[in-house]
Protein backbone atom coordinates (compact mmCIF):
# COMPACT_ATOMS: atom_id res chain seq x y z
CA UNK A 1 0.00 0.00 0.00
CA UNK A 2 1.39 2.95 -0.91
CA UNK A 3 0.40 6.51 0.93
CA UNK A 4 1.26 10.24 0.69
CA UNK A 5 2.96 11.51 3.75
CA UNK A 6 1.29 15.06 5.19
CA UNK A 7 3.12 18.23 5.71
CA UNK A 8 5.57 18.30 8.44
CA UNK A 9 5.82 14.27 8.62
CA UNK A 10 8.02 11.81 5.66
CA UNK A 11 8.59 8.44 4.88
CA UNK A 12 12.01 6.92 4.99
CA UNK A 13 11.58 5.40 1.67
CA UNK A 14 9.17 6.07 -1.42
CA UNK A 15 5.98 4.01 -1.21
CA UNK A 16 6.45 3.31 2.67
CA UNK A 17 3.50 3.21 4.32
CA UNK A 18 5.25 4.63 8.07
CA UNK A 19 5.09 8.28 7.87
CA UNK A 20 7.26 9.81 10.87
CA UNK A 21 7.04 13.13 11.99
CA UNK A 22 10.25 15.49 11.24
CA UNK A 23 13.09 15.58 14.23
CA UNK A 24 12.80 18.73 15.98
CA UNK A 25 14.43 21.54 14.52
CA UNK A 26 13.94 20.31 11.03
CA UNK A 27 10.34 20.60 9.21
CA UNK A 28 9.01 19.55 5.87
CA UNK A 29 6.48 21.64 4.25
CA UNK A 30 5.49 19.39 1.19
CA UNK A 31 3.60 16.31 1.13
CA UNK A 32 4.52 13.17 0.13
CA UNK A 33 8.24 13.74 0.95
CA UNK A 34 11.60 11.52 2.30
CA UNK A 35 13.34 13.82 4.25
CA UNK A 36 13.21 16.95 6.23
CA UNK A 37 14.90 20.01 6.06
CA UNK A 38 16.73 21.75 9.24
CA UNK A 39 15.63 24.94 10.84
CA UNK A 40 18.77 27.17 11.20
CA UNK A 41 20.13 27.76 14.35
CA UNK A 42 18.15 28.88 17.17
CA UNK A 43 14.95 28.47 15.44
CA UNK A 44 12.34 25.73 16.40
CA UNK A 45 9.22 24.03 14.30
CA UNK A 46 5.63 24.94 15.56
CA UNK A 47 3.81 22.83 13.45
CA UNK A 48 6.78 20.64 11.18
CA UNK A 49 6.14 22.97 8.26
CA UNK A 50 7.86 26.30 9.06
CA UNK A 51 10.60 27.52 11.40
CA UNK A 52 10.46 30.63 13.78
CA UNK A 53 11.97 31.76 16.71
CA UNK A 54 10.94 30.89 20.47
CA UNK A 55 8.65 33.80 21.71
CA UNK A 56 10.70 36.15 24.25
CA UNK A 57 11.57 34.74 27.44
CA UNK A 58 11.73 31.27 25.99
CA UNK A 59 13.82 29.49 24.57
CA UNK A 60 14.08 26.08 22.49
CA UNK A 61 13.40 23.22 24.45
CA UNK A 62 16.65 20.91 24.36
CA UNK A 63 14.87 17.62 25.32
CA UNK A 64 12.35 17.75 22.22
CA UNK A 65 13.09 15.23 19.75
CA UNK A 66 10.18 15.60 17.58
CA UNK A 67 6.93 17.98 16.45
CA UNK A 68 5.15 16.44 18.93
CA UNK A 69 7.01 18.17 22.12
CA UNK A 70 6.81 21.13 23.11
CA UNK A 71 9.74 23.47 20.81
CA UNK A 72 9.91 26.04 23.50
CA UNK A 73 10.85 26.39 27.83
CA UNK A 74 10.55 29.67 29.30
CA UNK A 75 13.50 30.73 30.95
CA UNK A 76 13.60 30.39 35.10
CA UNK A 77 12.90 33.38 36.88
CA UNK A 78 15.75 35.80 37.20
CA UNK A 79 16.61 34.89 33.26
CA UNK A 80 15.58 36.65 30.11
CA UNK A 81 15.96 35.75 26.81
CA UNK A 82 14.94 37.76 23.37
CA UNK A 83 12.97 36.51 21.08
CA UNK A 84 15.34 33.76 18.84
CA UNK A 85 17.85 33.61 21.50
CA UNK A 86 19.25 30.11 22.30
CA UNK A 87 19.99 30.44 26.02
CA UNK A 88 18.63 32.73 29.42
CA UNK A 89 20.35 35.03 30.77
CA UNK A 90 20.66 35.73 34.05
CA UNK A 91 19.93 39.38 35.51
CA UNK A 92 22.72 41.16 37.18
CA UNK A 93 22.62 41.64 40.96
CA UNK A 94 20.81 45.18 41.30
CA UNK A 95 18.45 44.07 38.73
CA UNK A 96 15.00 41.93 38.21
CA UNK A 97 13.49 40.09 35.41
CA UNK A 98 10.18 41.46 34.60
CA UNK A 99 7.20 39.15 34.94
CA UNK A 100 7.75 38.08 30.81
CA UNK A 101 11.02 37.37 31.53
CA UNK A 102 12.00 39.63 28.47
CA UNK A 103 14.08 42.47 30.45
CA UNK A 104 16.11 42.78 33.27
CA UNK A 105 14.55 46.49 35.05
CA UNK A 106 16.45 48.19 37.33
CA UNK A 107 16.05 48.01 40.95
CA UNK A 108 14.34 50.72 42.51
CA UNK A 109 16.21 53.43 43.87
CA UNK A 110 15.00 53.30 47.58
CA UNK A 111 17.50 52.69 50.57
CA UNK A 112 17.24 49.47 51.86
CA UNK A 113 16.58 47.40 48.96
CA UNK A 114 17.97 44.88 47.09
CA UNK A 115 17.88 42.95 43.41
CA UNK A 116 19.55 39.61 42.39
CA UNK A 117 17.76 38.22 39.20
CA UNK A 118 15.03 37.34 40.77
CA UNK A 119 13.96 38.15 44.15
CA UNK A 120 13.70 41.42 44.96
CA UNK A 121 14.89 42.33 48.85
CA UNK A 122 14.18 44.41 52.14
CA UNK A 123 17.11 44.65 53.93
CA UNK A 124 17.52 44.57 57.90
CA UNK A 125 16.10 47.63 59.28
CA UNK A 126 14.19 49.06 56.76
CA UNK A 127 9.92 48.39 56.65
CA UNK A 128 7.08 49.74 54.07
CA UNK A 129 3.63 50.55 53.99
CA UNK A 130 1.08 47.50 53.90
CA UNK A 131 -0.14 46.63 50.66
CA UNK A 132 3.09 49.23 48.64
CA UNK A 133 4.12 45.72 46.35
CA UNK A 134 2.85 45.04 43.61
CA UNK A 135 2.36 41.57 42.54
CA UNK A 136 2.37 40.19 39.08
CA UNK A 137 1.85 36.60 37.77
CA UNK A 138 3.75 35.15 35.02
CA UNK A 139 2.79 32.51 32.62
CA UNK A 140 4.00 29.56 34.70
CA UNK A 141 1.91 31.00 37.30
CA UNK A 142 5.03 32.05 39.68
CA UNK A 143 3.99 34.89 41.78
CA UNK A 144 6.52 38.00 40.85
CA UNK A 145 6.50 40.70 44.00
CA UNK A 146 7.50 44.09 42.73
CA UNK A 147 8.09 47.40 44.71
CA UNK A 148 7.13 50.41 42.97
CA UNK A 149 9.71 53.07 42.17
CA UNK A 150 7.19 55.51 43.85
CA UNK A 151 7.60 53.19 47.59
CA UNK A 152 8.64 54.97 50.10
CA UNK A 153 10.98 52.70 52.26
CA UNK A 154 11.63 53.71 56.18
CA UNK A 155 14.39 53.58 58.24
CA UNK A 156 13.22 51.38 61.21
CA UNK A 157 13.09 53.61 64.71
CA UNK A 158 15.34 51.00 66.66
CA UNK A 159 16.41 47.45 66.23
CA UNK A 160 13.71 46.44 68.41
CA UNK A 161 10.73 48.32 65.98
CA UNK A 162 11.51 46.35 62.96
């Protein structure tokens, strides 16, 4: 029996009847084909037929092996990655990732606070308000606290007050 392979899978020979989907990173956007073609570098397949970039804060997924798996991980908190880019990078200390994990944004100004990628300090002996962070979710659903530029941060009265 002979059959005609869809877009994004092949057959290793012509008239096989197995059609396999394309390894990842390579995509096929004919039908009835015996081979794939590779993605260049840093780009992933979507849907075995074209090739594009991972979305920002993402990267390619280096476990997938075919179509089927997911082609893209977001990058751990702390990391950013642009769009295309094939590893995170990690914030520098008096920075923070934003919540898309696209931009490392400065840590606010105020005394008594601290940045490291991703967590975003109070240090010893300083307090705020109630309710002065702001607090974002990203798309893995990790809570990101933020402190406004506009916080006011006080100087606690004595050790004993904070």
């Amino acid at each position: 029996m002979c059959s005609t392979c869809p877009v994004g899978r092949f057959a290793e020979a012509v008239g096989s009847s197995e059609c396999k989907p394309c390894d990842f990173g390579s995509i096929q956007p004919s039908v009835g084909q015996t081979s794939c073609v590779s993605c260049s570098a840093g780009q992933v397949t979507l849907d075995g037929n074209t090739c594009s970039s991972c979305p920002a804060g993402s990267i390619p997924n280096p476990t997938a092996t075919t179509i089927d798996d997911e082609p893209c991980n977001e990058c751990p908190r702390g990391f950013i990655a642009a769009s295309g880019e094939e590893t995170c990078t990690l914030c520098q200390i008096g920075t923070v990732a934003n919540a898309n994990r696209t931009v490392c944004e400065a840590c606010p100004s105020s005394v008594g606070v601290t940045c490291s990628g991703a967590a975003m300090t109070l240090s010893s002996g300083y307090w705020i308000e109630p309710d002065t962070l702001v607090v974002e979710y990203d798309s893995l659903n990790d809570q990101v606290v933020r402190l406004p530029e506009s916080a006011t941060v006080h100087v606690c009265a004595t050790t004993v007050a904070c």
